[in-house]
PDB file of N, CA and C in Angstrom:
ATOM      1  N   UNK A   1       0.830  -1.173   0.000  1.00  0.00           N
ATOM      2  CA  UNK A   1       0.000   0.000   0.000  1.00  0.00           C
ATOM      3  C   UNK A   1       0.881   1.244   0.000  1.00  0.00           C
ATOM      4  N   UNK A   2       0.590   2.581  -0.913  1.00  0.00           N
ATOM      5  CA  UNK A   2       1.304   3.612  -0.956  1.00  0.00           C
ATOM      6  C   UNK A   2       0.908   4.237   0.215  1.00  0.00           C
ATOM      7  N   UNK A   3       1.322   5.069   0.858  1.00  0.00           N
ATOM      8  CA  UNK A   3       1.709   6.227   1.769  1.00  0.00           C
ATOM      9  C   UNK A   3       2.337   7.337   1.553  1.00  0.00           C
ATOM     10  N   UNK A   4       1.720   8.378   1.962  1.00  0.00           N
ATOM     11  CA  UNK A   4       1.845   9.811   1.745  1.00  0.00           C
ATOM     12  C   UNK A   4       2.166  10.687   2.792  1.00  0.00           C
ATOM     13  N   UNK A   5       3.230  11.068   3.025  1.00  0.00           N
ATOM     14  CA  UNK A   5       3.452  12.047   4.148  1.00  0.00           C
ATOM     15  C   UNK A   5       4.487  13.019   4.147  1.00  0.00           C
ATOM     16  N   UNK A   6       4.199  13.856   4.615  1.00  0.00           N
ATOM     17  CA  UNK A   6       5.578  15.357   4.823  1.00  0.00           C
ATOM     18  C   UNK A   6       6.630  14.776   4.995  1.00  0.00           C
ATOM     19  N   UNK A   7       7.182  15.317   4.304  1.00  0.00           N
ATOM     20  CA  UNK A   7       8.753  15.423   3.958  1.00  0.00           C
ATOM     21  C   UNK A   7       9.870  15.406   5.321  1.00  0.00           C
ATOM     22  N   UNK A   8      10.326  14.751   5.683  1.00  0.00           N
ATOM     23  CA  UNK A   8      11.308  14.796   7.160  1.00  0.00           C
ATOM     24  C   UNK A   8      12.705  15.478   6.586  1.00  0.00           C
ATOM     25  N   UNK A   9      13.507  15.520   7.905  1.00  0.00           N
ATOM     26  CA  UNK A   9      15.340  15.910   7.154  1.00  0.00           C
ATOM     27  C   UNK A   9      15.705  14.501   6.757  1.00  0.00           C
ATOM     28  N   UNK A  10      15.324  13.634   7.787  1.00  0.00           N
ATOM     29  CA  UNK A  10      15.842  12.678   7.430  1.00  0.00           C
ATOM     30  C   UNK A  10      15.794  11.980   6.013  1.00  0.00           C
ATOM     31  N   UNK A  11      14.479  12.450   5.226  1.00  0.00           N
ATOM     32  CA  UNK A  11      14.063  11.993   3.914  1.00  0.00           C
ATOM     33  C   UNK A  11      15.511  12.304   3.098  1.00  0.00           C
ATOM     34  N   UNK A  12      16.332  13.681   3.142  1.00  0.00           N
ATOM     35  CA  UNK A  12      16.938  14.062   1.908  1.00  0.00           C
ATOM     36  C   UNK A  12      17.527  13.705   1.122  1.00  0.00           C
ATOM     37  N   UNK A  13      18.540  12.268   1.310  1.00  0.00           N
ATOM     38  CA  UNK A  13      19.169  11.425   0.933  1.00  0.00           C
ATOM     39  C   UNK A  13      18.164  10.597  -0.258  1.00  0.00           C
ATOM     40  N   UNK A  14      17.666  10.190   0.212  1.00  0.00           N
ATOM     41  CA  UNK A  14      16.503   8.742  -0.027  1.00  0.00           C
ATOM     42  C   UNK A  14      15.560  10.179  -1.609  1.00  0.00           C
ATOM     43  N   UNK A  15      15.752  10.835  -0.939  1.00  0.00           N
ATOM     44  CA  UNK A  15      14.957  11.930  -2.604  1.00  0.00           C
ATOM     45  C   UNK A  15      15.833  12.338  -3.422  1.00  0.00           C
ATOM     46  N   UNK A  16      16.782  12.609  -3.128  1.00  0.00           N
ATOM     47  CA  UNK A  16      17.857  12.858  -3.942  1.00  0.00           C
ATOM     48  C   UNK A  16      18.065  11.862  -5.050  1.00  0.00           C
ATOM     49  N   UNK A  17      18.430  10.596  -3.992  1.00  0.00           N
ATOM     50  CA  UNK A  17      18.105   9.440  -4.947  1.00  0.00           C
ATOM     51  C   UNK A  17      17.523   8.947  -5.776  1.00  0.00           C
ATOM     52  N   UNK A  18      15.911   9.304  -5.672  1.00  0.00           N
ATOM     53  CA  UNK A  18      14.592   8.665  -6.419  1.00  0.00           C
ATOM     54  C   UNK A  18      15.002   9.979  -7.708  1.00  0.00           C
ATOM     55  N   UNK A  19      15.421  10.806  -7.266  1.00  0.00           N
ATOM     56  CA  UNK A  19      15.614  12.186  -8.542  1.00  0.00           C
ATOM     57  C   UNK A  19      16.753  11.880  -9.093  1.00  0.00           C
ATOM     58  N   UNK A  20      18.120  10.878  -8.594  1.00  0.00           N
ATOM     59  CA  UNK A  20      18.813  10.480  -9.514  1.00  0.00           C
ATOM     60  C   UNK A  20      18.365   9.603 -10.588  1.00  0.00           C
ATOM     61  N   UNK A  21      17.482   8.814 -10.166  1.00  0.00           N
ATOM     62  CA  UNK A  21      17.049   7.467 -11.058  1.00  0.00           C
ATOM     63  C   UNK A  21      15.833   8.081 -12.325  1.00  0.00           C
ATOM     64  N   UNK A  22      15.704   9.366 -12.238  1.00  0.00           N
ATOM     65  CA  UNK A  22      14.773   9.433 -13.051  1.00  0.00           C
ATOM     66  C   UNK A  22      15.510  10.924 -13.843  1.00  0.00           C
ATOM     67  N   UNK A  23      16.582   9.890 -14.795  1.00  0.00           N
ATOM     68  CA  UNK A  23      17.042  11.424 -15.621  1.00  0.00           C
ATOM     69  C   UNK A  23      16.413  11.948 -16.446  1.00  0.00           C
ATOM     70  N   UNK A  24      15.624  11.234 -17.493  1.00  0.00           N
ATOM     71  CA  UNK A  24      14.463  11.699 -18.225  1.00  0.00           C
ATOM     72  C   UNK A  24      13.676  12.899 -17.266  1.00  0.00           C
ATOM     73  N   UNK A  25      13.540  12.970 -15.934  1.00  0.00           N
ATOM     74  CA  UNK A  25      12.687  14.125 -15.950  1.00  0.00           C
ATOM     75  C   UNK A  25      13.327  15.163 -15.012  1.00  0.00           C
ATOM     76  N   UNK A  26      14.865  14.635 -14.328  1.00  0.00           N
ATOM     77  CA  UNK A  26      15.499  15.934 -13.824  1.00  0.00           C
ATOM     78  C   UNK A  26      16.799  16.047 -14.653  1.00  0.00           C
ATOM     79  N   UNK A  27      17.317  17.017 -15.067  1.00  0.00           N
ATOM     80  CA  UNK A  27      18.748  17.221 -15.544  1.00  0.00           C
ATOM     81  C   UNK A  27      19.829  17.259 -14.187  1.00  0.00           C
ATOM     82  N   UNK A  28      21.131  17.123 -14.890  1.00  0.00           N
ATOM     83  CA  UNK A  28      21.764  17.090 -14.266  1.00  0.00           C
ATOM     84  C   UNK A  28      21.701  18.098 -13.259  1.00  0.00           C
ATOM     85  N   UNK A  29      21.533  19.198 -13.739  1.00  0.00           N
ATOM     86  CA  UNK A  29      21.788  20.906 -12.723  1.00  0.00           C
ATOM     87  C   UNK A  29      20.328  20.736 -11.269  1.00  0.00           C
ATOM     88  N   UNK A  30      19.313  19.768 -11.834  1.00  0.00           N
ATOM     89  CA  UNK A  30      18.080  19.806 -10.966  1.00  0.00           C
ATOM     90  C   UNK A  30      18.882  18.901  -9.787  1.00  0.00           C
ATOM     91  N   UNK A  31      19.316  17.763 -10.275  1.00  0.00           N
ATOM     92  CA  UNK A  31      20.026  16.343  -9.085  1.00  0.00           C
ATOM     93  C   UNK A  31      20.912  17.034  -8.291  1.00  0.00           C
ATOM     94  N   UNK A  32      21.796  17.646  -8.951  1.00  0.00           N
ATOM     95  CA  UNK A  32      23.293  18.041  -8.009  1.00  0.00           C
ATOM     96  C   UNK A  32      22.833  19.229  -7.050  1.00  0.00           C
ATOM     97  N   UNK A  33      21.871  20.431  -7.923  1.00  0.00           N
ATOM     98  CA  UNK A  33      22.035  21.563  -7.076  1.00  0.00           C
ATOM     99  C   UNK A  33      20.400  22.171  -6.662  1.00  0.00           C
ATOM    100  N   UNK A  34      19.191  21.927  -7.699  1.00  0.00           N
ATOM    101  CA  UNK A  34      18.118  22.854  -7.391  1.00  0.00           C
ATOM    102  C   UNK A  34      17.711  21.790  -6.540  1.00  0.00           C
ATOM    103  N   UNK A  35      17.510  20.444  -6.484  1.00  0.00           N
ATOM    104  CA  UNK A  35      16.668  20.195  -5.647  1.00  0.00           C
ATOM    105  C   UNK A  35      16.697  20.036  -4.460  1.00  0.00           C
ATOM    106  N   UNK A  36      18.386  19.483  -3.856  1.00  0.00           N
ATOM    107  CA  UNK A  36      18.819  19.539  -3.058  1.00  0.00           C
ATOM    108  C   UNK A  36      18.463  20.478  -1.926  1.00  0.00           C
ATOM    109  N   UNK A  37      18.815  22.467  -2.733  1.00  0.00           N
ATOM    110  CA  UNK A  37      18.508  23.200  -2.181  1.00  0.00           C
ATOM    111  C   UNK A  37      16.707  23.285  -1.961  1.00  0.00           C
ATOM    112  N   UNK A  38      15.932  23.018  -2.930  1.00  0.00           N
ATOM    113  CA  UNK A  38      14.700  22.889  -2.697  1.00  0.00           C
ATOM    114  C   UNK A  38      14.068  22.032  -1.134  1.00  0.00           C
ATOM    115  N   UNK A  39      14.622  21.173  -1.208  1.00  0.00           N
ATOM    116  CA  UNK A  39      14.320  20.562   0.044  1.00  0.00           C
ATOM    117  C   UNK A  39      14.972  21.559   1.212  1.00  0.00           C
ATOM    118  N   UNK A  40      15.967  22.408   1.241  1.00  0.00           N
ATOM    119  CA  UNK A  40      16.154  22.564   2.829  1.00  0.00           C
ATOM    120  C   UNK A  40      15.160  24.110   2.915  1.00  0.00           C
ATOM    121  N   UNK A  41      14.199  24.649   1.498  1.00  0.00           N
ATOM    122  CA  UNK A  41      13.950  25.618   1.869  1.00  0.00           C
ATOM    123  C   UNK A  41      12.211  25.659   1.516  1.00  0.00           C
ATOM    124  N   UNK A  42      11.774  24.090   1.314  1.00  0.00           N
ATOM    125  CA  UNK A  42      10.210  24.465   0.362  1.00  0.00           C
ATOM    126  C   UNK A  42       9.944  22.898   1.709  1.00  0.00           C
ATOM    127  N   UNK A  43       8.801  22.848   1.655  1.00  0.00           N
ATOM    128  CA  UNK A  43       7.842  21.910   2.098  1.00  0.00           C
ATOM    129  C   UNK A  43       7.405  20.624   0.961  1.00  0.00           C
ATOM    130  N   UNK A  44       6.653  20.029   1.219  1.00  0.00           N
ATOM    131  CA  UNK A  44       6.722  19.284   0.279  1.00  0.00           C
ATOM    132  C   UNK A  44       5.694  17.630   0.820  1.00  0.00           C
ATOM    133  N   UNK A  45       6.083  16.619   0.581  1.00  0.00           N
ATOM    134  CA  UNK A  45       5.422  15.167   0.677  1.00  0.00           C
ATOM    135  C   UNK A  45       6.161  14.327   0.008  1.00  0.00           C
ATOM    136  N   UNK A  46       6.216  12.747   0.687  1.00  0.00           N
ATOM    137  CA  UNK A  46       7.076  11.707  -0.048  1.00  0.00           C
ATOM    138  C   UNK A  46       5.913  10.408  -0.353  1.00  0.00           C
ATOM    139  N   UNK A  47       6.347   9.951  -0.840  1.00  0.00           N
ATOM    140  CA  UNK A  47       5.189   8.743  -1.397  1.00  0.00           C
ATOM    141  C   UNK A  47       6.018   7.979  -0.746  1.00  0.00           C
ATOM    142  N   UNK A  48       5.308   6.841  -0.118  1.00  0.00           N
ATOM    143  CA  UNK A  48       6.447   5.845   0.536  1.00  0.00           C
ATOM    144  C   UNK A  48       5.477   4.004  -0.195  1.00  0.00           C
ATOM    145  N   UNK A  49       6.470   3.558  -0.463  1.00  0.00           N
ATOM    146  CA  UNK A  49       5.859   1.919  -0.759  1.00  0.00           C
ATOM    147  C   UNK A  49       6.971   0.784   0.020  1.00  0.00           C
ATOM    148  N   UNK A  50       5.947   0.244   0.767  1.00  0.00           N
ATOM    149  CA  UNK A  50       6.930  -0.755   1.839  1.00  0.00           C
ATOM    150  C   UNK A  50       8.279   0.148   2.432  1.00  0.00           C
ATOM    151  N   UNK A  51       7.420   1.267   2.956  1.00  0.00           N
ATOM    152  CA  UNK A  51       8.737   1.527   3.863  1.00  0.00           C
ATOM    153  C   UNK A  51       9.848   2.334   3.099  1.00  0.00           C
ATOM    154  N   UNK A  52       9.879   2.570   1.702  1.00  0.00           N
ATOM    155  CA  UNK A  52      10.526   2.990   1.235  1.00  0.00           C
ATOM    156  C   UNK A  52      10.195   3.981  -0.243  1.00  0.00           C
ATOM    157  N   UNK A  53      10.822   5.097   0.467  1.00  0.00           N
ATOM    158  CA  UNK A  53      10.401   6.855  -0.729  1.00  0.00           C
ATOM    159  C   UNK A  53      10.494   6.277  -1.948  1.00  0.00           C
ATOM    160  N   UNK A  54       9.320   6.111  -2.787  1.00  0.00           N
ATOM    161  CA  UNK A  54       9.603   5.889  -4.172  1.00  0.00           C
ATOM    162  C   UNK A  54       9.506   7.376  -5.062  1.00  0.00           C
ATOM    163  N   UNK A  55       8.736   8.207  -4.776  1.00  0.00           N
ATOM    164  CA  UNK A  55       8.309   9.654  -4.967  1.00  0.00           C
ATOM    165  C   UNK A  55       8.250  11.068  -4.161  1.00  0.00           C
ATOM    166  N   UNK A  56       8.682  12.094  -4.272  1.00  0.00           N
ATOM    167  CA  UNK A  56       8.064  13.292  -3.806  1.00  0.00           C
ATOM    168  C   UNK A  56       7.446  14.269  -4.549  1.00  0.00           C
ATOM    169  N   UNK A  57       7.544  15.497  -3.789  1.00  0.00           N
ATOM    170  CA  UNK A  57       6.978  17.134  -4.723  1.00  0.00           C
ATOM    171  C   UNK A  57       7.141  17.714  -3.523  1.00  0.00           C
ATOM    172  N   UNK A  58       8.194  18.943  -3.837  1.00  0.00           N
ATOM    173  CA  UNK A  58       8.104  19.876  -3.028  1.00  0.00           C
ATOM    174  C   UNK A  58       6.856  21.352  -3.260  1.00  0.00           C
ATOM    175  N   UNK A  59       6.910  21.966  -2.458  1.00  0.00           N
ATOM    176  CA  UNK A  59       6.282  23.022  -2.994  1.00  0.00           C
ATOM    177  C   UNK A  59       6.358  24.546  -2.279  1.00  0.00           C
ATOM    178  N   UNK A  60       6.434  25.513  -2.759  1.00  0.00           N
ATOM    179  CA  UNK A  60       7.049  26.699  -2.357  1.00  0.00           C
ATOM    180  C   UNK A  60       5.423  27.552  -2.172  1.00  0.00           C
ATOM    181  N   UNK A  61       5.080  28.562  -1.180  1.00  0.00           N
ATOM    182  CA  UNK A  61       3.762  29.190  -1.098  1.00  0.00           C
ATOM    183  C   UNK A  61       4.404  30.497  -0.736  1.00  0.00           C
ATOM    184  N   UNK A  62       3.741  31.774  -1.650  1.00  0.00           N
ATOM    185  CA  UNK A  62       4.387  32.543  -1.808  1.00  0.00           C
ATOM    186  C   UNK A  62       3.157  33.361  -1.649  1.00  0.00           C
ATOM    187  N   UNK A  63       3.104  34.313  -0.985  1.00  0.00           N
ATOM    188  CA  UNK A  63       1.669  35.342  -0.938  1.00  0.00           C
ATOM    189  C   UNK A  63       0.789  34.799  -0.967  1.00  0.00           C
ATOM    190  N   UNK A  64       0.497  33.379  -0.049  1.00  0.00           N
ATOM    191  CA  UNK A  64      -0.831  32.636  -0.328  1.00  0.00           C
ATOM    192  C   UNK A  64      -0.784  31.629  -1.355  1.00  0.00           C
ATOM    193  N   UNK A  65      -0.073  31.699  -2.287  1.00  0.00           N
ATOM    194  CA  UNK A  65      -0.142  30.976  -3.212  1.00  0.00           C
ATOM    195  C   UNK A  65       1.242  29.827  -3.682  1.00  0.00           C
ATOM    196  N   UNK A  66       0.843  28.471  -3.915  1.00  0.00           N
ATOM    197  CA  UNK A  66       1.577  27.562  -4.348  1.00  0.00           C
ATOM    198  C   UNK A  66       2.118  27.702  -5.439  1.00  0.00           C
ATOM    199  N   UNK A  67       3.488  27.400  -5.583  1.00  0.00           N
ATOM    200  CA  UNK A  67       4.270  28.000  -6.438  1.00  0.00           C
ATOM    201  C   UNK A  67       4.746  26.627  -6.885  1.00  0.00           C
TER     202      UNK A  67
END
């Protein structure tokens, strides 16, 4: 069964990862440097299956609004 929950510190590793394995949809510059920083400064959710992050989405709210 999937599971859905906020993003921990402890997650950052384990997302980094799932964003290495999927180069088709991050470039290199997203893996090494935006997302990284994305996580220590946006909120977000991880998909978890058996215990383990297969997915996230961060998300940034800016004047009320999701960015």
């Amino acid at each position: 069964m999937m599971k859905i929950r906020p993003i921990q510190d402890a997650d950052f590793t384990a997302i980094v990862n799932v964003a290495k394995a999927l180069p088709d949809w991050f470039d290199e510059d997203a893996r090494t440097r935006s997302i990284p920083i994305d996580l220590r400064h946006q909120q977000g959710f991880v998909a978890l299956s058996n215990c383990q992050i297969v997915g996230f989405v961060t998300l940034f709210i800016n004047e009320g609004r999701v960015k």
